[in-house]
Protein backbone atom coordinates (compact mmCIF):
# COMPACT_ATOMS: atom_id res chain seq x y z
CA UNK A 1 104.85 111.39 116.44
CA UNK A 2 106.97 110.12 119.01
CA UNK A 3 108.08 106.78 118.63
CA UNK A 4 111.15 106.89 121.17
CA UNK A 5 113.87 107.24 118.36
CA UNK A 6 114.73 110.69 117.23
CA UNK A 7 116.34 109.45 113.83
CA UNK A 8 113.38 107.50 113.13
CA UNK A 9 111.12 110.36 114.24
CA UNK A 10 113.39 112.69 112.05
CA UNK A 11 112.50 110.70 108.55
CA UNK A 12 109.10 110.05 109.60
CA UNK A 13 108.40 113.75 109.36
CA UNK A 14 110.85 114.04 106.54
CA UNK A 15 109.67 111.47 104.50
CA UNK A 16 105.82 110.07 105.90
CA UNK A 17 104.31 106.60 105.42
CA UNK A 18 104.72 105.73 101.56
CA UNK A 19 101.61 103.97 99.91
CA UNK A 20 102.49 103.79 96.57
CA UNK A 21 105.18 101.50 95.30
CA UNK A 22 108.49 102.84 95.64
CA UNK A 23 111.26 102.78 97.25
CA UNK A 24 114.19 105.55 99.16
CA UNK A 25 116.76 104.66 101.68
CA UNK A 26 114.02 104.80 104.82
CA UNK A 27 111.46 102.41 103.28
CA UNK A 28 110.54 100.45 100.65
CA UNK A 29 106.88 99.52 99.39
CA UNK A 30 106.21 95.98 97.14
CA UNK A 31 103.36 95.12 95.96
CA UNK A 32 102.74 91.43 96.24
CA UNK A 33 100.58 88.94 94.35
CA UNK A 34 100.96 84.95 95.15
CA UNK A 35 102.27 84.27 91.67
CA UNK A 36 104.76 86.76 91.44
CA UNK A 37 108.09 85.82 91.12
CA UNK A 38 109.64 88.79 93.12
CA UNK A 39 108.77 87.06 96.49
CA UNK A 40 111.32 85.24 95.99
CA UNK A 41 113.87 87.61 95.51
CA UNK A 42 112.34 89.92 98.16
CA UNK A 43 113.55 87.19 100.64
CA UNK A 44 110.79 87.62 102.73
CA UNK A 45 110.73 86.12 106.23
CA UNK A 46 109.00 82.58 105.82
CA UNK A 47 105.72 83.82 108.06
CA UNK A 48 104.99 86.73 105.01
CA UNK A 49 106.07 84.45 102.36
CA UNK A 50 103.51 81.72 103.76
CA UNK A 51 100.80 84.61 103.81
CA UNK A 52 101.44 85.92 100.37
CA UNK A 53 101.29 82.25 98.77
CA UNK A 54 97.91 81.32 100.46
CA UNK A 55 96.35 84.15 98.76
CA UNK A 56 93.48 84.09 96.77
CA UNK A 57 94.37 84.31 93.19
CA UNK A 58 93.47 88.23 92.20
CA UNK A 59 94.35 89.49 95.39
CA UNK A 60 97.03 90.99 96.46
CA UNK A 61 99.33 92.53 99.50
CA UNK A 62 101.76 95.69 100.21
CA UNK A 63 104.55 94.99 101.68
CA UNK A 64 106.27 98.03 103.85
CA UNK A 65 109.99 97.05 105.13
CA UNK A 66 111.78 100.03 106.95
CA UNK A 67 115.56 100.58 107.60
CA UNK A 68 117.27 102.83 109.87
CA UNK A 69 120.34 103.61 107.55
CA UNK A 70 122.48 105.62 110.94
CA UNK A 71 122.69 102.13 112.40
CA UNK A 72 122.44 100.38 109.07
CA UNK A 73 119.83 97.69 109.88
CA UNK A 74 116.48 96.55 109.54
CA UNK A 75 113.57 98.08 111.72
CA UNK A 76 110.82 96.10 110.95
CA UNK A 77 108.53 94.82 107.47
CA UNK A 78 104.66 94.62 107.51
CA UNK A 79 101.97 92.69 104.90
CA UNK A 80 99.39 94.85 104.54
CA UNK A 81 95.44 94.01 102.73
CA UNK A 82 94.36 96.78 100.91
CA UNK A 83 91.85 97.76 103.50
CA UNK A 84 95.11 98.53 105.38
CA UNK A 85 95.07 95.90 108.65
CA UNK A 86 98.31 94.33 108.89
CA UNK A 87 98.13 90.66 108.26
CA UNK A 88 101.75 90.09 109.26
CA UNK A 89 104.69 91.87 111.15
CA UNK A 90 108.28 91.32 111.94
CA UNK A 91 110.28 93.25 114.24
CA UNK A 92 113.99 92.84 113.48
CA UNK A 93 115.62 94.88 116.67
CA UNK A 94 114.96 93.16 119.27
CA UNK A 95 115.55 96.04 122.55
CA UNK A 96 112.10 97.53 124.18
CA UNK A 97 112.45 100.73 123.02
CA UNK A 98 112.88 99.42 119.03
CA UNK A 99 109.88 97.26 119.32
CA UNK A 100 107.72 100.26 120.85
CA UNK A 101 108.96 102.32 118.50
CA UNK A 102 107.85 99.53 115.95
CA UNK A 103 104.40 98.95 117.39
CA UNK A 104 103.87 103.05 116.75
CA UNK A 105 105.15 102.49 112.91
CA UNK A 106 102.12 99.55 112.87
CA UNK A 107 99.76 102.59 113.96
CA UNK A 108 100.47 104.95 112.07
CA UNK A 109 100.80 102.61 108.74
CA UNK A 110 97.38 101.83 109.27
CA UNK A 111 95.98 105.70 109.90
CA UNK A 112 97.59 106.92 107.04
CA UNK A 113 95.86 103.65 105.10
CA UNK A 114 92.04 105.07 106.55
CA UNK A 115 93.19 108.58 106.06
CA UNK A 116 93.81 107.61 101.94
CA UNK A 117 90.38 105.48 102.06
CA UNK A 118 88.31 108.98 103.72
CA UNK A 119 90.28 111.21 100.93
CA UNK A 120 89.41 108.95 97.87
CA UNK A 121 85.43 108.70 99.15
């Protein structure tokens, strides 16, 4: 996919859109619950924090946070349900082609979400 950054078009083929919990030096996946004590660690930015306390008790969220380690900051993180929508996204670069390149990582976060939910069915 083209998302208007080669490096970040480089790992995405390298290294795809992780689901499971994990982390490597591209992303990182959490899984969140509104009584776990990692969300405070996680320092989350205080819009996803807000979300993952007013869940439902029982339900939980994933949160994705990429980082582009050849300029060594923070792309962007997403809260994602488990029907894979994104409840909640913050872009951390700030320049047009970043946040394009952003709003493609949103996309294809939630196709490779459907593509797991066709697979398991």
């Amino acid at each position: 996919m083209e998302t208007g950054i080669k490096a970040l078009d480089k790992l995405l083929t390298a290294q795809g859109i992780k689901l499971s919990p994990g982390s490597n030096g591209f992303q990182s996946v959490t899984e969140l619950r509104p009584a776990d004590p990692k969300v405070v660690d996680l320092k989350l930015p205080y819009c996803m924090y807000q979300k993952v306390m007013m869940l439902p008790l029982g339900s939980r969220l994933k949160y994705h946070h990429f980082y582009l380690q050849h300029r060594q900051c923070r792309l962007a993180s997403y809260l994602v349900d488990n029907n894979g929508n994104i409840v909640e996204q913050v872009f951390y670069q700030r320049d047009t082609r970043s946040v394009s390149a952003c709003k493609k990582l949103a996309t294809l976060i939630q196709k490779r979400y459907r593509m797991q939910e066709r697979e398991a069915a």
